[in-house]
C-alpha atoms as a PDB file:
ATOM      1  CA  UNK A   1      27.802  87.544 114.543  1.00  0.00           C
ATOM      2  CA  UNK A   2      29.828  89.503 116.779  1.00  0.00           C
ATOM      3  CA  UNK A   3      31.492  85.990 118.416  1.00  0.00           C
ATOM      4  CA  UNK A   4      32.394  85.307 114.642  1.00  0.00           C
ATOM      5  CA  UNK A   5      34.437  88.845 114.634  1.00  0.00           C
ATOM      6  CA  UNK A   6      35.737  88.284 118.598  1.00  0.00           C
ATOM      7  CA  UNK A   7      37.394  85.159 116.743  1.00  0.00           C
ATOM      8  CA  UNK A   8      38.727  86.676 113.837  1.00  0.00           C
ATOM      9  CA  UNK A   9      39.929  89.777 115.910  1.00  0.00           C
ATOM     10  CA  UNK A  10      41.696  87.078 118.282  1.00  0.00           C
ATOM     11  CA  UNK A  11      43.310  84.801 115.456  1.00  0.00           C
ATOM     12  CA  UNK A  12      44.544  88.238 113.679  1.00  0.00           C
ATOM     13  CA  UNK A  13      46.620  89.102 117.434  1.00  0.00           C
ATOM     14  CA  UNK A  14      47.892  85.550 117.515  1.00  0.00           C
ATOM     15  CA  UNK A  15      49.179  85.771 114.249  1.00  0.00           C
ATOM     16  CA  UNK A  16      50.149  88.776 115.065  1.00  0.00           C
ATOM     17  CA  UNK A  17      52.362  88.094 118.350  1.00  0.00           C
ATOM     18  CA  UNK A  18      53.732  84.826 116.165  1.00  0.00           C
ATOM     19  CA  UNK A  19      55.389  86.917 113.533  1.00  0.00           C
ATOM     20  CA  UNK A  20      56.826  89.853 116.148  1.00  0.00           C
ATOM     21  CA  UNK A  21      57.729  86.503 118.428  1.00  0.00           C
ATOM     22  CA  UNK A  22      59.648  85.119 115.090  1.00  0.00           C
ATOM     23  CA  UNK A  23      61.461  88.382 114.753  1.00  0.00           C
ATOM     24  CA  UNK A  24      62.399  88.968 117.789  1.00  0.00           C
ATOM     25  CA  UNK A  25      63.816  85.472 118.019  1.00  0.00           C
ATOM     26  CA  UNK A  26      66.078  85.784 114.704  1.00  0.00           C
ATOM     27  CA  UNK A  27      67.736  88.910 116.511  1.00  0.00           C
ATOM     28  CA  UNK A  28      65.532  91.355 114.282  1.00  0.00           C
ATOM     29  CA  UNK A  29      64.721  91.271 110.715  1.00  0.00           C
ATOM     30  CA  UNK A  30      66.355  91.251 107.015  1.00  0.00           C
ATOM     31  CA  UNK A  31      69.707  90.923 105.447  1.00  0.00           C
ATOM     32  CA  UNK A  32      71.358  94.015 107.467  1.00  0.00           C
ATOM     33  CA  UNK A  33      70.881  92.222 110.751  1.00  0.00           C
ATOM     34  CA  UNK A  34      75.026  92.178 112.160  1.00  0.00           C
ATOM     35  CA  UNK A  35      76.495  94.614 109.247  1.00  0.00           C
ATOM     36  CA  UNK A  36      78.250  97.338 109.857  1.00  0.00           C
ATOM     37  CA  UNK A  37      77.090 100.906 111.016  1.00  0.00           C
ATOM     38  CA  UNK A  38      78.685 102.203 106.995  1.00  0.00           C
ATOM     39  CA  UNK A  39      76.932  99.229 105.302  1.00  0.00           C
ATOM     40  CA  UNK A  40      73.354 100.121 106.645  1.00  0.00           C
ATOM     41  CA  UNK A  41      71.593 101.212 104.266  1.00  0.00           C
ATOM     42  CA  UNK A  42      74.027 100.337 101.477  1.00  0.00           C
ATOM     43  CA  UNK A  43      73.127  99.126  98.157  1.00  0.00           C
ATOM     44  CA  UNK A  44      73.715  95.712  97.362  1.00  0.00           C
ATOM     45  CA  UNK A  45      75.188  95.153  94.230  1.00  0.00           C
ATOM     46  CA  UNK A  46      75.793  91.336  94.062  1.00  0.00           C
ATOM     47  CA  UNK A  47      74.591  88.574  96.324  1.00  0.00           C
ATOM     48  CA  UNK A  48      75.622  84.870  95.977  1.00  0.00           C
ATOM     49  CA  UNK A  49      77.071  85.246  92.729  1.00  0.00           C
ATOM     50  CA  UNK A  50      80.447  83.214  91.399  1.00  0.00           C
ATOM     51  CA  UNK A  51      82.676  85.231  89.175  1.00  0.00           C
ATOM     52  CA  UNK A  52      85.371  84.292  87.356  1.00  0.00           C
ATOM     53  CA  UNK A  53      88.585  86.047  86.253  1.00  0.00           C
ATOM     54  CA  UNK A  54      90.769  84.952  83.037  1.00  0.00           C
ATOM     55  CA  UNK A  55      93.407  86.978  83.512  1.00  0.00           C
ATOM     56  CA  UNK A  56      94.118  85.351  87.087  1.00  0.00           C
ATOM     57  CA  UNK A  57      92.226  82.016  86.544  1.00  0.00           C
ATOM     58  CA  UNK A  58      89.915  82.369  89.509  1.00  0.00           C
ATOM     59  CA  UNK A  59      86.976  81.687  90.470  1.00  0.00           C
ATOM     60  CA  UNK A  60      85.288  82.523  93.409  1.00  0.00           C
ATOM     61  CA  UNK A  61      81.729  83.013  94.798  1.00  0.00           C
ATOM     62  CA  UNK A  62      80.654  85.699  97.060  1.00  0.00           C
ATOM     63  CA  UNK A  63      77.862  85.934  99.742  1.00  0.00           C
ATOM     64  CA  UNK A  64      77.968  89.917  99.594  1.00  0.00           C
ATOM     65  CA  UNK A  65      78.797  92.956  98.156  1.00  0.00           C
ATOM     66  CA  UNK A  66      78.052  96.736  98.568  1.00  0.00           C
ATOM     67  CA  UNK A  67      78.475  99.676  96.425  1.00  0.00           C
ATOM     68  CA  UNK A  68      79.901 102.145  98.782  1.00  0.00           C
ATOM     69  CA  UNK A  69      81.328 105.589  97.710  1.00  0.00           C
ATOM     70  CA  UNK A  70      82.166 104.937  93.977  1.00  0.00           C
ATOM     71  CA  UNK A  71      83.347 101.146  94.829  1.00  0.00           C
ATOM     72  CA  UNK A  72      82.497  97.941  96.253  1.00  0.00           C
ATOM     73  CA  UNK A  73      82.894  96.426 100.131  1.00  0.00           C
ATOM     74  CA  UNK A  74      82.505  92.577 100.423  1.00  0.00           C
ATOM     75  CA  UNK A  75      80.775  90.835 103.045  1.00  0.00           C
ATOM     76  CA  UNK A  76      81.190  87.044 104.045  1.00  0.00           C
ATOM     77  CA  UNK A  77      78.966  85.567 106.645  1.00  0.00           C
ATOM     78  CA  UNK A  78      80.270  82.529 108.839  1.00  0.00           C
ATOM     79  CA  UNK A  79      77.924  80.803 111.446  1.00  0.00           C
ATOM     80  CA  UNK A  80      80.761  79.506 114.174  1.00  0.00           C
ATOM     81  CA  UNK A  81      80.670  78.338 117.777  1.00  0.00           C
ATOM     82  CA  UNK A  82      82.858  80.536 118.653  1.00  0.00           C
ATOM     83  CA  UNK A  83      83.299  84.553 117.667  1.00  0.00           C
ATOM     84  CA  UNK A  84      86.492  84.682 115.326  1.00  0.00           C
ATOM     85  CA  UNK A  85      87.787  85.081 112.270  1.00  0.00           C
ATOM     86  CA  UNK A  86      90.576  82.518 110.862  1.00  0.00           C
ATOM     87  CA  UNK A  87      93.062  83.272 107.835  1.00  0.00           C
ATOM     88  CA  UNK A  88      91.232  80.935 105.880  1.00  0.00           C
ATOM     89  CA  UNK A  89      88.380  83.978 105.640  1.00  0.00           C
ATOM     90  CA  UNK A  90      90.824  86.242 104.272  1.00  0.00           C
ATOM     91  CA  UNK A  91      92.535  84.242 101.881  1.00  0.00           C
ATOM     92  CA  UNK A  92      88.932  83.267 100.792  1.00  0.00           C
ATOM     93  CA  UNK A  93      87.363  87.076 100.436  1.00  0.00           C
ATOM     94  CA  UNK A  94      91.150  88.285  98.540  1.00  0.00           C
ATOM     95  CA  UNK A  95      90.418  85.409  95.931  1.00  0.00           C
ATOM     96  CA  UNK A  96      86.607  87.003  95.723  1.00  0.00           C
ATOM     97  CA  UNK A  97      88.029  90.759  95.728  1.00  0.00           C
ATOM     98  CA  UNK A  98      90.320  89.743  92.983  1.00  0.00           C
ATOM     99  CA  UNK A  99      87.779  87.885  90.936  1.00  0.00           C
ATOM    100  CA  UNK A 100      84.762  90.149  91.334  1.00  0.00           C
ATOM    101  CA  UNK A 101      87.210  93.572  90.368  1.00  0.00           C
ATOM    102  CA  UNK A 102      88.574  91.830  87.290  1.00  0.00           C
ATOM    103  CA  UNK A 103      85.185  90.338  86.139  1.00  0.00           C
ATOM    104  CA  UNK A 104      82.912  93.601  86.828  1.00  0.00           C
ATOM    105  CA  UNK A 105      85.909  96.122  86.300  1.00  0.00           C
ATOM    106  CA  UNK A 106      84.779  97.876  89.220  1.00  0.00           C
ATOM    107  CA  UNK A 107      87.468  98.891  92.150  1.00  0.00           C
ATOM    108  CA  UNK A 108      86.848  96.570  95.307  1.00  0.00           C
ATOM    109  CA  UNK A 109      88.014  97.576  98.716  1.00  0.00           C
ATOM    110  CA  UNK A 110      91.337  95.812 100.449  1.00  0.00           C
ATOM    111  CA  UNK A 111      88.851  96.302 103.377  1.00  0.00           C
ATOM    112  CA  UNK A 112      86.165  93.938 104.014  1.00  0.00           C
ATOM    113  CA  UNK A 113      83.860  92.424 106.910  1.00  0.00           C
ATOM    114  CA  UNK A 114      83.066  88.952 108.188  1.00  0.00           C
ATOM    115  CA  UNK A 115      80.045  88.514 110.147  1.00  0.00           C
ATOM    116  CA  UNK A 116      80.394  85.346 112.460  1.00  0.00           C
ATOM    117  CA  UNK A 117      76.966  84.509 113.433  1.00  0.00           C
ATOM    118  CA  UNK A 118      76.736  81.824 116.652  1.00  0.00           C
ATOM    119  CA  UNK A 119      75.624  78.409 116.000  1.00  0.00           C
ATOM    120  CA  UNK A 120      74.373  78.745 119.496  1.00  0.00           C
ATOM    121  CA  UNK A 121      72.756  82.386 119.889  1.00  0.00           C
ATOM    122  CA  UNK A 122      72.137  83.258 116.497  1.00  0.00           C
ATOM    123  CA  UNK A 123      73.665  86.938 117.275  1.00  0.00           C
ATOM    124  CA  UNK A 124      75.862  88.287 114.777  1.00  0.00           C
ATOM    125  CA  UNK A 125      79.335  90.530 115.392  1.00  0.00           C
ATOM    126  CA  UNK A 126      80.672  92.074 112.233  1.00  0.00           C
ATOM    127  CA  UNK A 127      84.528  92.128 112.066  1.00  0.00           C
ATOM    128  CA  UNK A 128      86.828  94.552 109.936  1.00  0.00           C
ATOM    129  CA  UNK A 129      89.741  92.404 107.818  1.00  0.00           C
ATOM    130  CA  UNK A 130      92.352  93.400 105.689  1.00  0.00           C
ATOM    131  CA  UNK A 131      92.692  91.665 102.364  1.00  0.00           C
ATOM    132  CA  UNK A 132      95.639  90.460 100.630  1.00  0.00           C
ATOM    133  CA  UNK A 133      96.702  92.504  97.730  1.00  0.00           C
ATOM    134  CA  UNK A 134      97.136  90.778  93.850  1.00  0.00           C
ATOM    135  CA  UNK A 135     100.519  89.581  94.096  1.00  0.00           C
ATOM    136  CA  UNK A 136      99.957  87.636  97.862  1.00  0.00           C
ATOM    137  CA  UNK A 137      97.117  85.963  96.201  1.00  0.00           C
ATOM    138  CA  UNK A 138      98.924  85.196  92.963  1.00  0.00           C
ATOM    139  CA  UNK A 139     101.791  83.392  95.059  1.00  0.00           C
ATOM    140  CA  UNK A 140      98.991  81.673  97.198  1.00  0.00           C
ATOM    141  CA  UNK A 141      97.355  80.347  93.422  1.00  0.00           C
ATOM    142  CA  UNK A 142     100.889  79.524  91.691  1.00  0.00           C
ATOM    143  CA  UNK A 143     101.684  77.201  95.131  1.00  0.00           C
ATOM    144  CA  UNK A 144      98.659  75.640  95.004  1.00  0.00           C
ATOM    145  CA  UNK A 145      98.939  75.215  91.455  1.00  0.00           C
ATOM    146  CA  UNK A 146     102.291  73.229  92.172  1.00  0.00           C
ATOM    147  CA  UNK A 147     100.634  71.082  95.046  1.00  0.00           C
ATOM    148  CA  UNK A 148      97.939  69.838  92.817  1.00  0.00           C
ATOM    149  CA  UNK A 149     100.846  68.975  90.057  1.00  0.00           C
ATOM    150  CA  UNK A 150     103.275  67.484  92.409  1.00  0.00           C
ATOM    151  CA  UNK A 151     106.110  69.965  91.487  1.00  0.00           C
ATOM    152  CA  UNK A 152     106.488  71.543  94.969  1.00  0.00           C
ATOM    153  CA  UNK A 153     109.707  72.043  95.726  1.00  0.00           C
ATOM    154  CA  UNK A 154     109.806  73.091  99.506  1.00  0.00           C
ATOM    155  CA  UNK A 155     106.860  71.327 101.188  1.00  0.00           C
ATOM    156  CA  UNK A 156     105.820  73.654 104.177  1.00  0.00           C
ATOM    157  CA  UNK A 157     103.391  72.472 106.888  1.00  0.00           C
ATOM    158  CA  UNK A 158     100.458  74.241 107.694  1.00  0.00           C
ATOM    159  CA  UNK A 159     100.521  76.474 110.989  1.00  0.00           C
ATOM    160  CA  UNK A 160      98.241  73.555 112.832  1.00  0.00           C
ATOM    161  CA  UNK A 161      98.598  69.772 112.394  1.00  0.00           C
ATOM    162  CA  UNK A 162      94.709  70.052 111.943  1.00  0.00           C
ATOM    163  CA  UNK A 163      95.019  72.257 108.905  1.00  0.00           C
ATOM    164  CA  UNK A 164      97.637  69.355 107.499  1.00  0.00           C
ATOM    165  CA  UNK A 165      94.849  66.513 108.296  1.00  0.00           C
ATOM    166  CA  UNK A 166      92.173  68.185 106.497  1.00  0.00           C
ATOM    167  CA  UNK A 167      94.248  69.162 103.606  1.00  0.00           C
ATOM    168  CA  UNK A 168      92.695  67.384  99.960  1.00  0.00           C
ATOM    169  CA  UNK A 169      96.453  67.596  98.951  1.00  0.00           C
ATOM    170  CA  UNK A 170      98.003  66.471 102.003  1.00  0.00           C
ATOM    171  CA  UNK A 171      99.301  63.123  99.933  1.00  0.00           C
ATOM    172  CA  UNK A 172     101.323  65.346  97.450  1.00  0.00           C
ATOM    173  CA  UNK A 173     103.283  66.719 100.286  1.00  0.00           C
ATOM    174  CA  UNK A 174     106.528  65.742 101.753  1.00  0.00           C
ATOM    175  CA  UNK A 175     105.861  62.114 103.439  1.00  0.00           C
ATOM    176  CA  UNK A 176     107.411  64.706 106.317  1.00  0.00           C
ATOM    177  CA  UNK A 177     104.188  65.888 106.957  1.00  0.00           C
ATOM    178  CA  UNK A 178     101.884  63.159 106.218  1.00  0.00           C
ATOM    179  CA  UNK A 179     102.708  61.306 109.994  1.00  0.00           C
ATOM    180  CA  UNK A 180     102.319  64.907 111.505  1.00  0.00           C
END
């Protein structure tokens, strides 16, 4: 009888060590793993939810947000090679700001976070951004807009040849631009 408890004792520590070992290897445990010391702790008011605005005609789905002193903070999670945050992130969260404060009513920071998480490490490193306000992304949306109709005007390239490549659009553009 008492081998019978010796092996239940020592199946309970290996199951045991397998779930710390799991932990530990994940970088620690649960959604605030990478946030922000002022998000700890925070309430999360929406998570993977798409929200749509009339009034602006987007639509955009978020991976976070917090209700932080009366409002909301967004928070967008990236798993990259390497540690940075592109424009392309900003652009992104300003459309979700935008969205998510017209659909719920409720004010939305012009500050956010992206947490790039490495493909390689698994670590996470939380990074402050700045969002655009309503009018940037309203010119952004009207271009676009114009691109998907044809009607642009004054075909600009991208900042990188590699953004022009991987464009959907790239055929309305200036043949200019195509050859890039």
């Amino acid at each position: 009888m008492q081998d019978a408890w010796s092996a239940i004792g020592v199946l309970l520590l290996f199951i045991l060590s397998a779930v710390v070992f799991a932990r530990f290897r994940n970088g620690g445990g649960g959604d605030e793993r990478g946030l922000p010391r002022e998000l700890i702790g925070a309430e999360v008011a929406f998570a993977e939810q798409t929200f749509r605005s009339a009034r602006s005609r987007l639509v955009a789905k978020l991976d976070r947000a917090y209700r932080l002193d009366g409002g909301l903070k967004l928070v967008e999670l990236k798993t990259r090679a390497a540690d940075v945050v592109y424009m392309a992130d900003v652009v992104e969260m300003s459309v979700q700001r935008l969205a998510l404060q017209e659909a719920t009513g409720e004010p939305v920071s012009m500050e956010a976070w992206v947490v790039v998480q490495s493909a390689n490490t698994g670590k996470r490193r939380p990074h402050r951004v700045r969002l655009l306000g309503h009018e940037e992304v309203g010119g952004m949306a009207q271009r676009y807009r114009q691109i998907r109709l044809g009607t642009v005007v004054d075909p600009q390239p991208a900042r990188s040849t590699a953004q022009c490549r991987k464009c959907a659009h790239c055929d309305r553009c200036a043949a200019t631009f195509r050859d890039r």
